[in-house]
C-alpha atoms as a PDB file:
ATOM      1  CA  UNK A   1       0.000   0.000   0.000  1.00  0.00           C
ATOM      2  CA  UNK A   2       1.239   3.285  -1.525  1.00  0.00           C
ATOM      3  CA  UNK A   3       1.089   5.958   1.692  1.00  0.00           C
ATOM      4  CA  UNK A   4      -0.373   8.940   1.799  1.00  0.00           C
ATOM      5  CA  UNK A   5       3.152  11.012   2.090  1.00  0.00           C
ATOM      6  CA  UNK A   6       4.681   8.800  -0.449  1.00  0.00           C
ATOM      7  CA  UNK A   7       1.367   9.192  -2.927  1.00  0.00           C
ATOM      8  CA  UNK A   8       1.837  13.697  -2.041  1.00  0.00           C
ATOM      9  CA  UNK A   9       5.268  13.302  -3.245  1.00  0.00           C
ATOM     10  CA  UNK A  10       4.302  11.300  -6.310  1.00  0.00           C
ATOM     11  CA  UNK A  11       1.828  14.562  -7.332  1.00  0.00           C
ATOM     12  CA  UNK A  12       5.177  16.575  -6.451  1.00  0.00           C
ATOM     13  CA  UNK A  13       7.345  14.750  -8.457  1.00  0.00           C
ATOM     14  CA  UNK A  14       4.525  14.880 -11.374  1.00  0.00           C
ATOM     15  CA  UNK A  15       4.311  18.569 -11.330  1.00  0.00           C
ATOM     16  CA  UNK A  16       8.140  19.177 -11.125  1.00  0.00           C
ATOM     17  CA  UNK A  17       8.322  17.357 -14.383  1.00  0.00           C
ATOM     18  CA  UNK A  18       5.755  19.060 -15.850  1.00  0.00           C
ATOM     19  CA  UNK A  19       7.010  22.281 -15.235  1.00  0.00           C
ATOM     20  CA  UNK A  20      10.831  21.066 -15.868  1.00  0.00           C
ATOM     21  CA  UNK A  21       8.918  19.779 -19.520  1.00  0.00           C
ATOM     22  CA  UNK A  22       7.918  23.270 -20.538  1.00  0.00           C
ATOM     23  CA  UNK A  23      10.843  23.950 -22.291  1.00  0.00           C
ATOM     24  CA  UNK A  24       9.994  22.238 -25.395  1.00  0.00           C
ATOM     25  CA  UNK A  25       8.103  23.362 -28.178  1.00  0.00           C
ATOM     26  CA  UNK A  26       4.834  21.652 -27.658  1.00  0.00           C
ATOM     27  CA  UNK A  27       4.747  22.423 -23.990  1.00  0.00           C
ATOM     28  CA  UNK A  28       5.076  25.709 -25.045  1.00  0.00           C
ATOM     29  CA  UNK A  29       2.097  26.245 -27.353  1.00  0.00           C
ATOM     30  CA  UNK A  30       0.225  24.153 -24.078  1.00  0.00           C
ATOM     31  CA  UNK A  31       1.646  26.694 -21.677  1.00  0.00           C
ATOM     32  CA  UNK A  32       0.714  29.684 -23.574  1.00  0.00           C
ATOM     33  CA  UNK A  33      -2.353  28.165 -24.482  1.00  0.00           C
ATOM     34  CA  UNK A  34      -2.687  28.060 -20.272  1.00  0.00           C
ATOM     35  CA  UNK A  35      -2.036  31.800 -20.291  1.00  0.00           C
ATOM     36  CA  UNK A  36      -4.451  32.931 -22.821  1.00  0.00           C
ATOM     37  CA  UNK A  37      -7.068  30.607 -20.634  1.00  0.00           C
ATOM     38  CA  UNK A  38      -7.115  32.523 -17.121  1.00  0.00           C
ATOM     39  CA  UNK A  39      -8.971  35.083 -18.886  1.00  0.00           C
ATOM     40  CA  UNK A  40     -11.690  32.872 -20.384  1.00  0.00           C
ATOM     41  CA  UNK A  41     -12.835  29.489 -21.129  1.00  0.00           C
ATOM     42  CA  UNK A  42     -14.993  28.837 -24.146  1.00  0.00           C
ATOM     43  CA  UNK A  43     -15.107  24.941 -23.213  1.00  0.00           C
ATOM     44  CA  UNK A  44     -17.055  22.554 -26.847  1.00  0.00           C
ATOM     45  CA  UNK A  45     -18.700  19.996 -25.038  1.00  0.00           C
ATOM     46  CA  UNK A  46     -19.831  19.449 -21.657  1.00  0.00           C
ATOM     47  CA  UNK A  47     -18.570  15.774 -20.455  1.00  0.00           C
ATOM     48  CA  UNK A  48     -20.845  14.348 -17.385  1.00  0.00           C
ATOM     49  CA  UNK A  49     -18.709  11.352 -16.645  1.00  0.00           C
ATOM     50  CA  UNK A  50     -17.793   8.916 -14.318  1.00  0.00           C
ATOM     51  CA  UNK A  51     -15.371   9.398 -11.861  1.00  0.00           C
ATOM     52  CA  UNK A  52     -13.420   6.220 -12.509  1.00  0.00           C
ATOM     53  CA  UNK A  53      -9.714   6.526 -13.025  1.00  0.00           C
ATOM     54  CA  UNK A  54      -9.679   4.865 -16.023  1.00  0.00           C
ATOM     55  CA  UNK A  55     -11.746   7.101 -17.902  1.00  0.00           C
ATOM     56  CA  UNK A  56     -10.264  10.402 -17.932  1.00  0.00           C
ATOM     57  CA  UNK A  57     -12.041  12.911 -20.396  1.00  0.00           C
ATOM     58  CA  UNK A  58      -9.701  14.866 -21.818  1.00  0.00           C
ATOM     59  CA  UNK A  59      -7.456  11.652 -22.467  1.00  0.00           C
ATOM     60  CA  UNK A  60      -9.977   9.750 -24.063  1.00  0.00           C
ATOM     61  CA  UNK A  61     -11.271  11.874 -26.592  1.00  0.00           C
ATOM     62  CA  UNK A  62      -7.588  13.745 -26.541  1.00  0.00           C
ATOM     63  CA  UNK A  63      -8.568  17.418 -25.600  1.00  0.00           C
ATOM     64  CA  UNK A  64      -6.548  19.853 -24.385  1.00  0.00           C
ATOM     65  CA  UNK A  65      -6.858  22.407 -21.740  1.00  0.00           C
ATOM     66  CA  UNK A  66     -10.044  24.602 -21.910  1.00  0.00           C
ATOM     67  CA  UNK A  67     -11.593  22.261 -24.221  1.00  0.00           C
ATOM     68  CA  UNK A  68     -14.220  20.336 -22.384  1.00  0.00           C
ATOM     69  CA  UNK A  69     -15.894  21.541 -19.193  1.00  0.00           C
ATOM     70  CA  UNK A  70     -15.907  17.949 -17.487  1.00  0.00           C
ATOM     71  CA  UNK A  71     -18.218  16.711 -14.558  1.00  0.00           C
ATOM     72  CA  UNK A  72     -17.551  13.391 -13.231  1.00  0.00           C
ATOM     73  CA  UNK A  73     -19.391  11.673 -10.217  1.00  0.00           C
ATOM     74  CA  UNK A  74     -19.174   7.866  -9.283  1.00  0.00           C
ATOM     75  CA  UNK A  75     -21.596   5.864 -11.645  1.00  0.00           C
ATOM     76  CA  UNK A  76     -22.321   9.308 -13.913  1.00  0.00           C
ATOM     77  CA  UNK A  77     -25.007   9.936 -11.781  1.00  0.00           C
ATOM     78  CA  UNK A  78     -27.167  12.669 -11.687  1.00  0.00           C
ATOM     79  CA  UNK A  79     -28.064  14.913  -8.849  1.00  0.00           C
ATOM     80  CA  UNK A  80     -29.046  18.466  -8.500  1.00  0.00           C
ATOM     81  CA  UNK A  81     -25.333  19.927  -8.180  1.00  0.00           C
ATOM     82  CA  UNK A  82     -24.910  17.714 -11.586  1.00  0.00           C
ATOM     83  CA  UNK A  83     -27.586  19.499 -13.427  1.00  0.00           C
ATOM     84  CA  UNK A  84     -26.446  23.057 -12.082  1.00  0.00           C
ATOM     85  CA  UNK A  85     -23.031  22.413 -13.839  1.00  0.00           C
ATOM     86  CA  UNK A  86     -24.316  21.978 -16.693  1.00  0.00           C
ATOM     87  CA  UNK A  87     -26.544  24.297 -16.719  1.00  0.00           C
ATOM     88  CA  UNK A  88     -23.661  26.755 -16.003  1.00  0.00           C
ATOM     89  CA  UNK A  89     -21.563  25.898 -18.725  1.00  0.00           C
ATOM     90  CA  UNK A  90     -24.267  25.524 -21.580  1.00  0.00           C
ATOM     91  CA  UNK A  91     -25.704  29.017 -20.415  1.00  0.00           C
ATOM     92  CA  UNK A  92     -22.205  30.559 -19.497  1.00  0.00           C
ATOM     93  CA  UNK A  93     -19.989  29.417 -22.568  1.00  0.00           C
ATOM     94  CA  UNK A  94     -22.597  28.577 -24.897  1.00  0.00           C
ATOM     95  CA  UNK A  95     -21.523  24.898 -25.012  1.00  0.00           C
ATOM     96  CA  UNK A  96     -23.983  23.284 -26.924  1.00  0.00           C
ATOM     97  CA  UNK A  97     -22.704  19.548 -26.421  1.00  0.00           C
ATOM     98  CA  UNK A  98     -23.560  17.790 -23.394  1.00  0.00           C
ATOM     99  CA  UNK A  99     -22.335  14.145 -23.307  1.00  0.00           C
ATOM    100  CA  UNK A 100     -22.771  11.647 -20.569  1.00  0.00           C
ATOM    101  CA  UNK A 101     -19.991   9.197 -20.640  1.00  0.00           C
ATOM    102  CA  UNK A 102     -20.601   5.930 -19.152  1.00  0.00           C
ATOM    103  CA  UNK A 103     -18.087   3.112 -19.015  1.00  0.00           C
ATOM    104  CA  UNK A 104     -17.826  -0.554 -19.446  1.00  0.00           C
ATOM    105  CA  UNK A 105     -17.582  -2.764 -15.701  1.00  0.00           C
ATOM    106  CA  UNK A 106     -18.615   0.504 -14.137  1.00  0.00           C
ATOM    107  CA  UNK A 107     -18.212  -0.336 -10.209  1.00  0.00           C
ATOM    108  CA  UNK A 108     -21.056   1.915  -9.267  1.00  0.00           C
ATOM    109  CA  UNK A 109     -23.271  -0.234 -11.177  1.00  0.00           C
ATOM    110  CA  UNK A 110     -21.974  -3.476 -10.416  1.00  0.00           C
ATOM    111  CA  UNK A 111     -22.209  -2.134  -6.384  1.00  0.00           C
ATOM    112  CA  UNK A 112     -25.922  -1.267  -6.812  1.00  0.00           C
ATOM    113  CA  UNK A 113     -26.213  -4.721  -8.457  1.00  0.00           C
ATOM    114  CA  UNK A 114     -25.019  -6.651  -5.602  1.00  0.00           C
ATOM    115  CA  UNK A 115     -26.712  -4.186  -3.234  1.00  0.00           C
ATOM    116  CA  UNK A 116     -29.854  -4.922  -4.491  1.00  0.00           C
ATOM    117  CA  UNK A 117     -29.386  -9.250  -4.679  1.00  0.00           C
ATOM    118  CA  UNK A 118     -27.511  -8.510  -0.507  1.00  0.00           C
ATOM    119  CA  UNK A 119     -28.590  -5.695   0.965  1.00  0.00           C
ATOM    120  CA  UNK A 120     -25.702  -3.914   2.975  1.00  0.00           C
ATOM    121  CA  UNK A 121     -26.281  -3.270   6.782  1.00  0.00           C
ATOM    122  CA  UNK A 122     -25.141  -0.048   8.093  1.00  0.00           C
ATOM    123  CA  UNK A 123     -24.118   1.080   4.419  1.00  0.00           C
ATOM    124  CA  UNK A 124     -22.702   4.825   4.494  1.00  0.00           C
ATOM    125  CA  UNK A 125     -26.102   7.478   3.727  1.00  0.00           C
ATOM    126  CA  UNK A 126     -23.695   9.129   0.920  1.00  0.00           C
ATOM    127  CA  UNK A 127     -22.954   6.537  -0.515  1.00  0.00           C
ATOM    128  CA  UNK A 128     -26.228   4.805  -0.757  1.00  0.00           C
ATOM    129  CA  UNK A 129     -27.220   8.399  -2.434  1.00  0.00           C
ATOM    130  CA  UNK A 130     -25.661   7.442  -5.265  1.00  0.00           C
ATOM    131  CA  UNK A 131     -26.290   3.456  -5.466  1.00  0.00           C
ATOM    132  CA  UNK A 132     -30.380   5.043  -5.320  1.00  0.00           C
ATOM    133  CA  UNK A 133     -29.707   6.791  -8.731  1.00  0.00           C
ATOM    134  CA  UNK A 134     -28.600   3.732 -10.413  1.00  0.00           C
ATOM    135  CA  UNK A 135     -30.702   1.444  -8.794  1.00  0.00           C
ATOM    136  CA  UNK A 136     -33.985   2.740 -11.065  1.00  0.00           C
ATOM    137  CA  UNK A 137     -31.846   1.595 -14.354  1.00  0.00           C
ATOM    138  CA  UNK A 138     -30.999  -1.743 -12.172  1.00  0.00           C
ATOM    139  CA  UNK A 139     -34.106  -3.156 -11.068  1.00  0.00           C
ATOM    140  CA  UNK A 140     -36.462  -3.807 -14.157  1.00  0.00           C
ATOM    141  CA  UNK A 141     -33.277  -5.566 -15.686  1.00  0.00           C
ATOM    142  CA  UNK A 142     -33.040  -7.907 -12.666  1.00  0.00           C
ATOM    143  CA  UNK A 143     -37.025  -9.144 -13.000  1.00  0.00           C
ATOM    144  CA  UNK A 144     -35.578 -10.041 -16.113  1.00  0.00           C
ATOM    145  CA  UNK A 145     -33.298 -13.148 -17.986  1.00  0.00           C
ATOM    146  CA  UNK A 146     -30.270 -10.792 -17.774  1.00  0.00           C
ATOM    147  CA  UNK A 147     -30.016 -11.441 -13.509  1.00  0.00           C
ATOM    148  CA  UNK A 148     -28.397 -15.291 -14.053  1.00  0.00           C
ATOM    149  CA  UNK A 149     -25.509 -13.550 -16.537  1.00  0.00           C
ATOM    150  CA  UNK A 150     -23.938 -11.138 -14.432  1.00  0.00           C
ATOM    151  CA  UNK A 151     -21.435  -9.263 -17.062  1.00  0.00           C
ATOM    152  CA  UNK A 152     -24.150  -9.315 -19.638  1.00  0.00           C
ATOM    153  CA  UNK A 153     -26.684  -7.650 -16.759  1.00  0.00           C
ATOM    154  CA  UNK A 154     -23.814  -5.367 -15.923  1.00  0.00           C
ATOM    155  CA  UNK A 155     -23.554  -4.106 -19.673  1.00  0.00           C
ATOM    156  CA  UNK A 156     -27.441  -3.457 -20.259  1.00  0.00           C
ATOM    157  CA  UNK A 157     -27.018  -1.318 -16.883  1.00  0.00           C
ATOM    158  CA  UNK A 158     -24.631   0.779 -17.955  1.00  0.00           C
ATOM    159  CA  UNK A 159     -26.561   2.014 -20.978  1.00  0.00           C
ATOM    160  CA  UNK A 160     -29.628   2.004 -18.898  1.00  0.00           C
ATOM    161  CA  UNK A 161     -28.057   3.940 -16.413  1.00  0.00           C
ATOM    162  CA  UNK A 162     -26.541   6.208 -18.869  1.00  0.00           C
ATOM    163  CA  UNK A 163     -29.689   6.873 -20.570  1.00  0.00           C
ATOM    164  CA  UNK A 164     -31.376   7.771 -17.218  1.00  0.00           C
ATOM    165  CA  UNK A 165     -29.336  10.317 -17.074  1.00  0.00           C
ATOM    166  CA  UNK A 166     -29.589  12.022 -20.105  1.00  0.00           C
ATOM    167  CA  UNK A 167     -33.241  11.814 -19.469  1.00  0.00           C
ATOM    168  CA  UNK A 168     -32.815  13.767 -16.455  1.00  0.00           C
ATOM    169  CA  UNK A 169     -30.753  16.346 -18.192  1.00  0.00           C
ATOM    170  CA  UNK A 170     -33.008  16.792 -21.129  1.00  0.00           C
ATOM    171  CA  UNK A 171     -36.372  16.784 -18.873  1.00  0.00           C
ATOM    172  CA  UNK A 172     -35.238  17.995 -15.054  1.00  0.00           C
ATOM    173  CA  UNK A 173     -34.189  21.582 -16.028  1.00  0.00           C
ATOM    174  CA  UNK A 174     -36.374  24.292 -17.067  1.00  0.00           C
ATOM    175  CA  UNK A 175     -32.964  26.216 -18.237  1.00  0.00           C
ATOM    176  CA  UNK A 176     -31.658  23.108 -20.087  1.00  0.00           C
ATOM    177  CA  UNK A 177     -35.243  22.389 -21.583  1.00  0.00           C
ATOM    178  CA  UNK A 178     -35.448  25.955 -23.192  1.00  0.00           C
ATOM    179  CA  UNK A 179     -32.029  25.584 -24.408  1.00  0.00           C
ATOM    180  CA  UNK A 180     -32.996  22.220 -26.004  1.00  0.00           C
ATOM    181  CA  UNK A 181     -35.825  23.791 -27.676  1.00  0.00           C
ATOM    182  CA  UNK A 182     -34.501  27.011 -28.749  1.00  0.00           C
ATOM    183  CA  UNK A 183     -30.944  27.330 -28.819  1.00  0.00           C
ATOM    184  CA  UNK A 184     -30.250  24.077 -30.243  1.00  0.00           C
ATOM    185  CA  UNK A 185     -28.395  22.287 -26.529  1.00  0.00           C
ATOM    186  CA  UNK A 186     -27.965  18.658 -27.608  1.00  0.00           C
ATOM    187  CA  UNK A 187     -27.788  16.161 -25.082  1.00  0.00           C
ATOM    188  CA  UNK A 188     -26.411  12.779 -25.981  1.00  0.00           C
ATOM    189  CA  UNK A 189     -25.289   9.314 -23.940  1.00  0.00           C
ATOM    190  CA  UNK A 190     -22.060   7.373 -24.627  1.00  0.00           C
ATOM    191  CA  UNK A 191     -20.411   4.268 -23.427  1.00  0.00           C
ATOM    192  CA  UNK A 192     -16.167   4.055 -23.229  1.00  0.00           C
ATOM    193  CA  UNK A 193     -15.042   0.532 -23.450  1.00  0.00           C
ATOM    194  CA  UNK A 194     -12.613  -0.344 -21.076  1.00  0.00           C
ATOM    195  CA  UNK A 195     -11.190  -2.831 -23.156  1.00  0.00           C
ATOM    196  CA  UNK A 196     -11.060  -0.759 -26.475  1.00  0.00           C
ATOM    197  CA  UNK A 197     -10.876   2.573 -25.915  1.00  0.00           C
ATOM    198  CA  UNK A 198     -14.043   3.313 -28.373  1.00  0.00           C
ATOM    199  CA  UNK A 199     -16.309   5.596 -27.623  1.00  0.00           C
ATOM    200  CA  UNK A 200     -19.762   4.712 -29.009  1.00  0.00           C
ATOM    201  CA  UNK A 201     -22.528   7.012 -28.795  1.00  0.00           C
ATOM    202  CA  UNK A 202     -26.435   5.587 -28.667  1.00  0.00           C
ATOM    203  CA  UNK A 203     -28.650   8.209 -27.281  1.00  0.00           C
ATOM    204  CA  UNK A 204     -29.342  11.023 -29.046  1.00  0.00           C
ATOM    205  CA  UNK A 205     -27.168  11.086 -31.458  1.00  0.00           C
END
């Protein structure tokens, strides 16, 4: 087990390099392009994503800095603080993208899974809060076929679970609604395989 000093002079030892890297050309165009952004932001697409380390946004669809204004929560989840991001960027920088990136073997969905066959005693209130939001895209799969194949339940959950959320988005926001319908907001669902490193996007597209 990495400790907590050793993993604070890891981030050290990061940013030293980082900064130490700025001498060559490409760093430079980055570093000026850093400049130019701590005046303003004008940000493409608004990512929604899960907060798994394996699925970093601006990795995966390889974006620089200022280009996506990303959101991530455990299980891409919705709640109200979600939605008021969103809404801050689409009405702030006119970003009229708004992708929620789910992932392949998501753990929030596999947890809600296993919460709902064995309920947990004495389970932490925040994070139940989120195992809650998923369970709604969980539990009409499990009355089905799907519940005796668990990978095969955990891949129709991750869709569902993404689409839930882009139904919140598109229908839980009177700001995000008029945007929709006036201003031309789109708001789409994706899935990032784990195993590829393709994006696919089914909902709204």
């Amino acid at each position: 087990m990495i400790s907590a000093q050793e993993s604070l002079q890891r981030l050290r030892d990061g940013n030293r390099r980082f900064v130490a890297s700025l001498g060559s050309g490409e760093t430079q165009l980055h570093l000026a392009r850093g400049v130019e952004l701590t005046q303003e932001q004008s940000p493409f697409a608004i990512i929604l994503g899960c907060s798994d380390a394996r699925v970093p946004a601006e990795i995966v669809f390889d974006q620089g800095l200022g280009d996506l204004f990303v959101i991530r929560v455990a299980g891409n989840v919705v709640a109200p603080s979600q939605v008021g991001s969103v809404e801050f960027a689409a009405s702030r920088f006119n970003t009229r993208l708004v992708v929620v990136l789910g992932h392949s073997r998501c753990g929030a969905v596999l947890a809600t899974i296993e919460e709902l066959q064995r309920p947990a005693e004495n389970q932490s209130l925040n994070l139940r809060s989120i195992v809650d939001r998923v369970r709604p895209s969980v539990e009409g799969l499990m009355r089905t076929e799907l519940k005796n194949d668990l990978q095969t339940l955990v891949g129709h959950a991750v869709r569902s679970n993404v689409r839930a959320s882009v139904d919140h988005l598109r229908h839980g926001s009177a700001l995000l609604e008029n945007l929709i319908r006036h201003e031309g907001l789109m708001v789409v669902g994706a899935e990032y395989s784990l195993e590829t490193g393709v994006v696919e996007f089914f909902d709204g597209v």
